[in-house]
Protein backbone atom coordinates (compact mmCIF):
# COMPACT_ATOMS: atom_id res chain seq x y z
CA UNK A 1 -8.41 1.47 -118.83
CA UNK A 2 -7.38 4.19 -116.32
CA UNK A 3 -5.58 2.84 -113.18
CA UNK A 4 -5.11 6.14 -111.02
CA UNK A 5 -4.37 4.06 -108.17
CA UNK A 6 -1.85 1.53 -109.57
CA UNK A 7 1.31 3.53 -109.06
CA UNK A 8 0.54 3.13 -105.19
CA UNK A 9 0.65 -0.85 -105.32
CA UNK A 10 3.40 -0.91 -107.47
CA UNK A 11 6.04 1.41 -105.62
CA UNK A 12 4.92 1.48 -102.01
CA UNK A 13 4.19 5.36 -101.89
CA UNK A 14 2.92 6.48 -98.74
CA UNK A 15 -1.11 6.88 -98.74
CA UNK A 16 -2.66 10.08 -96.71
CA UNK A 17 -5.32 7.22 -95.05
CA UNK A 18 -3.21 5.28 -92.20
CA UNK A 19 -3.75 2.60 -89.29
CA UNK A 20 -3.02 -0.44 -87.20
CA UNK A 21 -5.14 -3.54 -88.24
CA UNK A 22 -6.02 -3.32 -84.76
CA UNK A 23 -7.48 0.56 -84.46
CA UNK A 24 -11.21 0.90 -84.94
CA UNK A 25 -12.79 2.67 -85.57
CA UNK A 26 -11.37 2.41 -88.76
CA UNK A 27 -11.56 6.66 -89.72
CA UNK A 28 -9.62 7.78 -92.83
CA UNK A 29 -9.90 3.91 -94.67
CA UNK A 30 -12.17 3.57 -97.49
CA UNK A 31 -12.14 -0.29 -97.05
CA UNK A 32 -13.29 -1.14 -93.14
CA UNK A 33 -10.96 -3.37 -90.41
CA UNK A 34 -13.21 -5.28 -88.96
CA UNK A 35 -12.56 -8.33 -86.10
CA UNK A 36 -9.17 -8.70 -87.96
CA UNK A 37 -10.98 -8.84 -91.59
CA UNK A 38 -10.03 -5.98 -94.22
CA UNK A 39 -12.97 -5.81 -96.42
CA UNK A 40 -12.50 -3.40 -99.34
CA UNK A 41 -14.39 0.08 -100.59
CA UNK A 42 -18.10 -1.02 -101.99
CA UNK A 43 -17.47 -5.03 -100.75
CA UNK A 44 -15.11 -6.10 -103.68
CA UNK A 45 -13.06 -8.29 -101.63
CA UNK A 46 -12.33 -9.27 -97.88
CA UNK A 47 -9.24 -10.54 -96.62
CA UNK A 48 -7.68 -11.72 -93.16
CA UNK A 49 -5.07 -8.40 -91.84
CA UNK A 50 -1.56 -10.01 -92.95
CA UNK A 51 0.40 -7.79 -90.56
CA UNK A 52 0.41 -7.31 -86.35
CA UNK A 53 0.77 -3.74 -85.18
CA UNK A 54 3.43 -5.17 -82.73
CA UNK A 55 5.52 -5.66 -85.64
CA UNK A 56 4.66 -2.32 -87.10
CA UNK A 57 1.77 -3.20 -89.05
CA UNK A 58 -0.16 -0.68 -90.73
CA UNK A 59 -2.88 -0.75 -93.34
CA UNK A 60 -3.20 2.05 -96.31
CA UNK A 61 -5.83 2.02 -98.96
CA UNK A 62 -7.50 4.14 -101.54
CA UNK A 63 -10.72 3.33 -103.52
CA UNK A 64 -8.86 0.64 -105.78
CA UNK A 65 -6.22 -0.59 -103.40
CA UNK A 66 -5.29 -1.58 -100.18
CA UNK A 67 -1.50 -2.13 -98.96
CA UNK A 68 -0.52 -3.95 -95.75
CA UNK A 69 2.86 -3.15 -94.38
CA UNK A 70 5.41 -3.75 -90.93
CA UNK A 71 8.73 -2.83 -90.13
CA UNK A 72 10.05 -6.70 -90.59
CA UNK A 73 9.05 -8.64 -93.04
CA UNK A 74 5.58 -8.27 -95.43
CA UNK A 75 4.74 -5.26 -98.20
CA UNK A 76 1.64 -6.52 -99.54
CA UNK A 77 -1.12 -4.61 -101.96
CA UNK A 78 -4.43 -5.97 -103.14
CA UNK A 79 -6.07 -4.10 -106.15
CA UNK A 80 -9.55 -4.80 -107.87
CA UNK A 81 -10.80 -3.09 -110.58
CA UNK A 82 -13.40 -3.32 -112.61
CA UNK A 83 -12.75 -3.84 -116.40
CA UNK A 84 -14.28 -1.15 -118.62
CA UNK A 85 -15.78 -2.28 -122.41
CA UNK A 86 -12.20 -1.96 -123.69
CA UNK A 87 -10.64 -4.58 -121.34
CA UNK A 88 -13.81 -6.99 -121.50
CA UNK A 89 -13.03 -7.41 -125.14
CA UNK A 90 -9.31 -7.84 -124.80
CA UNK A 91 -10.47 -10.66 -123.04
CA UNK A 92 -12.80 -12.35 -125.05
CA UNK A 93 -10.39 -11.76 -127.93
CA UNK A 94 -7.30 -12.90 -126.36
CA UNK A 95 -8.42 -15.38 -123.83
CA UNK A 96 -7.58 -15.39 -120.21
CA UNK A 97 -3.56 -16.10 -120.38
CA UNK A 98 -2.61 -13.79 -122.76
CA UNK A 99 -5.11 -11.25 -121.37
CA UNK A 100 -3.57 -11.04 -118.43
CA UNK A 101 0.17 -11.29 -119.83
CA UNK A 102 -1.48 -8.13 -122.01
CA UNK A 103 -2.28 -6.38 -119.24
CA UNK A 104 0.75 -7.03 -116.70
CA UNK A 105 2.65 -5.34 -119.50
CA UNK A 106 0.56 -2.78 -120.25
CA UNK A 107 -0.42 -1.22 -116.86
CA UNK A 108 2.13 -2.78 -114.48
CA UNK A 109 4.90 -3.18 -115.84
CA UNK A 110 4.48 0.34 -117.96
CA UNK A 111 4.46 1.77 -114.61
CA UNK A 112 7.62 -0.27 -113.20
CA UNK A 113 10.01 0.99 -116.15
CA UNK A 114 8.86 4.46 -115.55
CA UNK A 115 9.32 5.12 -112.06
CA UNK A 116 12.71 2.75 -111.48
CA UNK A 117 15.57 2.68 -113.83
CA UNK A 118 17.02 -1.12 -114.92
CA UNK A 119 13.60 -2.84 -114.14
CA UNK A 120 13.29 -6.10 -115.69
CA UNK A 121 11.28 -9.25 -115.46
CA UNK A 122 12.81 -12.80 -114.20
CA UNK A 123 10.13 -14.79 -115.07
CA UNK A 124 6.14 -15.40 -115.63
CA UNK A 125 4.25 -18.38 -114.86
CA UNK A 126 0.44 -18.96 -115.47
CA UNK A 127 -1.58 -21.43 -113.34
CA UNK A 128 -4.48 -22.12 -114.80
CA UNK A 129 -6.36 -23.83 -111.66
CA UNK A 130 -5.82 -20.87 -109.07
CA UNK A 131 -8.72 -18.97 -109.02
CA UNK A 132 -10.34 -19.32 -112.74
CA UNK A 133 -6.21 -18.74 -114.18
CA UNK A 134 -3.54 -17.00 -112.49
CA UNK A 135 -0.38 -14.70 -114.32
CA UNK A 136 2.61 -15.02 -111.85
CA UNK A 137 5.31 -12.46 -112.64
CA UNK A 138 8.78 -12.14 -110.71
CA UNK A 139 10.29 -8.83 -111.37
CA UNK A 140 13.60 -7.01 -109.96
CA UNK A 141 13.36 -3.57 -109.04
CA UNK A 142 16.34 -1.41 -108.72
CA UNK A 143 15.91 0.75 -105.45
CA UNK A 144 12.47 -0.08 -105.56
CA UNK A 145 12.22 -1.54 -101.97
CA UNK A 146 9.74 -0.74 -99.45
CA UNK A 147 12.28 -1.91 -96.83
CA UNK A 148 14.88 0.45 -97.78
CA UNK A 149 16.31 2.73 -94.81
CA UNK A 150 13.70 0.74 -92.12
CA UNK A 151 15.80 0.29 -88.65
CA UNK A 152 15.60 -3.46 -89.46
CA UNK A 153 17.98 -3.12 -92.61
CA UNK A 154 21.76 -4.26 -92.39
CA UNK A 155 24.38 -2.17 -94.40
CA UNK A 156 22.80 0.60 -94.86
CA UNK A 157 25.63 2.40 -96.43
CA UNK A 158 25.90 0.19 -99.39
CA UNK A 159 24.24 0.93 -102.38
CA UNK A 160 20.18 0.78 -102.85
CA UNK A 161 19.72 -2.93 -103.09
CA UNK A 162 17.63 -4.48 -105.94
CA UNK A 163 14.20 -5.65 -104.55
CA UNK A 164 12.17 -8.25 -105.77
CA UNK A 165 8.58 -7.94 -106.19
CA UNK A 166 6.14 -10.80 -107.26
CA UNK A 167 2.79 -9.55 -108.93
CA UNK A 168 0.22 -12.01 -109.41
CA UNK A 169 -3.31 -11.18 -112.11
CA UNK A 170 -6.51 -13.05 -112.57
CA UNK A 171 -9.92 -12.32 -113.25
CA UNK A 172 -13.42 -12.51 -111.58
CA UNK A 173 -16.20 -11.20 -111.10
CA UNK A 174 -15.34 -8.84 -114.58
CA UNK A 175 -13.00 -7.42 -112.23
CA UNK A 176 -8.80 -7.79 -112.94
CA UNK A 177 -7.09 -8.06 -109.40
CA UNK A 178 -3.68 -7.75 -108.76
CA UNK A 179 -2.01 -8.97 -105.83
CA UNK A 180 1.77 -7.72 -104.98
CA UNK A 181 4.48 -9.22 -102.45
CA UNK A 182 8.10 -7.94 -102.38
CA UNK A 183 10.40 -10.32 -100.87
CA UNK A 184 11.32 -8.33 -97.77
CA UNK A 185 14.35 -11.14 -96.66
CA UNK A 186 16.93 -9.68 -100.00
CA UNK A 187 16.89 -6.21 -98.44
CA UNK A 188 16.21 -6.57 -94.66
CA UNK A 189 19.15 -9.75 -94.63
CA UNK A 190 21.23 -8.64 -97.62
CA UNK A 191 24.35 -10.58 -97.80
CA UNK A 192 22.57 -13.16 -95.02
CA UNK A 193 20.45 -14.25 -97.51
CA UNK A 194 21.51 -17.08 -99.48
CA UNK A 195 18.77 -18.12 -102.06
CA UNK A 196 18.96 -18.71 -106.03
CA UNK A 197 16.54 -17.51 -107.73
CA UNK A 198 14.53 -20.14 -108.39
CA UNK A 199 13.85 -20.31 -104.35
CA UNK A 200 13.54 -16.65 -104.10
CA UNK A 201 10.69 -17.11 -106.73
CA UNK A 202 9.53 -19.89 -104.75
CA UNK A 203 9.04 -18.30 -101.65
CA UNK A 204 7.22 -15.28 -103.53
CA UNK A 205 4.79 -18.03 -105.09
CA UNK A 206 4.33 -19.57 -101.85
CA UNK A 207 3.08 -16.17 -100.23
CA UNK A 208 1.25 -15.04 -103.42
CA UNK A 209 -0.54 -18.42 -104.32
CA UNK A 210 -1.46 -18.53 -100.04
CA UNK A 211 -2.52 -14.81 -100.40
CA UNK A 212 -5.12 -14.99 -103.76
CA UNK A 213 -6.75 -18.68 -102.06
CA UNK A 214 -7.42 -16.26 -98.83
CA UNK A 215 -9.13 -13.54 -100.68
CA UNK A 216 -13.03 -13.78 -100.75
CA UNK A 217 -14.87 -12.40 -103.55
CA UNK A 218 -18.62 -12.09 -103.19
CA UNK A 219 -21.20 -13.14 -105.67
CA UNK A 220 -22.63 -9.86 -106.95
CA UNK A 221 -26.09 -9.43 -105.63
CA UNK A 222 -28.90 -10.37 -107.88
CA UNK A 223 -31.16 -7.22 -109.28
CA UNK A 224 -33.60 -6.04 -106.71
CA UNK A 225 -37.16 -7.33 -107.89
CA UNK A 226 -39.70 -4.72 -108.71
């Protein structure tokens, strides 16, 4: 499966399409901002605008995924894409958990380990009653933060702090979405913020977990009759 897109949820990058959740109309976006509602290129998925362009919120997306951003405190990307024959029968073959623990490691985390050195994972966690069965993964990312060298950031002239980004997979509608949240308190509070990281992954699966029950995935639309 070919995921041109992915490296943009995964590291942040800066997308050519830009603008406030508030700006319509909504010019340069493949999704559409609507009354506060992102819904995504060809209807995959809608979702309520996480961010306030007071607070520097923005909205970038290309045809696979959308990532909502501010200057204080939320990095957020959405992706849906729709699995080709090769993923459909990992899936019947593996089932759902290790499926999705296949594909984390295969697309995601593939990507993490080549674009920032010393990546590991923490810890995974599948929840089999959020949204048809849910992969939670907690991963720290050596300079990988979004935050990094925003106004909002104390001691800046200490070394590139390790973020940590929660990615969260399921399934539906034969589509694989994958929902990321970095934890925008480690880098924007450094030393201020006192957490193990048990509540650091807590927090993440708070915001995840609140994020995936908000998402609304239409029914596909039934053939048109002839």
């Amino acid at each position: 499966m070919r995921l041109p897109c992915l490296p943009v949820l995964l590291a942040g990058c800066t997308l050519a399409a830009a603008m406030s959740a508030q700006e319509l109309p909504t010019a340069g976006l493949y999704g559409e901002v609507r009354n506060g509602n992102y819904t995504a290129n060809a209807g995959r998925f809608r979702l309520p605008v996480p961010v306030l362009p007071e607070l520097g919120g923005k909205v970038f997306d290309t045809e696979n995924v959308v990532t909502f951003t501010d200057d204080v405190s939320t990095h957020v990307s959405v992706a849906a894409f729709p699995l080709d024959m090769s993923n459909k029968w990992e899936l019947e073959t593996r089932g759902r958990k290790d499926f999705l623990t296949y594909f984390y490691t295969e697309h995601v985390f593939a990507n993490f380990t080549q674009r920032f050195a010393g990546v590991a994972n923490e810890r995974s966690l599948f929840t089999p009653e959020l949204r048809g069965g849910a992969l939670l993964v907690f991963t720290l990312l050596p300079g990988g933060s979004a935050f990094q060298g925003k106004g909002n950031v104390v001691d800046t002239s200490a070394a590139p702090p390790v973020a940590k980004r929660g990615t969260l997979l399921f399934v539906e509608r034969e589509m694989i979405f994958i929902l990321s949240s970095e934890l925008a308190e480690r880098v924007t509070q450094r030393s201020a913020f006192q957490k193990t990281a048990d509540e650091e992954n807590e927090i993440l699966r708070g915001r995840l977990i609140e994020l995936a029950q908000r998402l609304q995935i239409p029914a596909p639309r039934p053939p048109a009759k002839r």
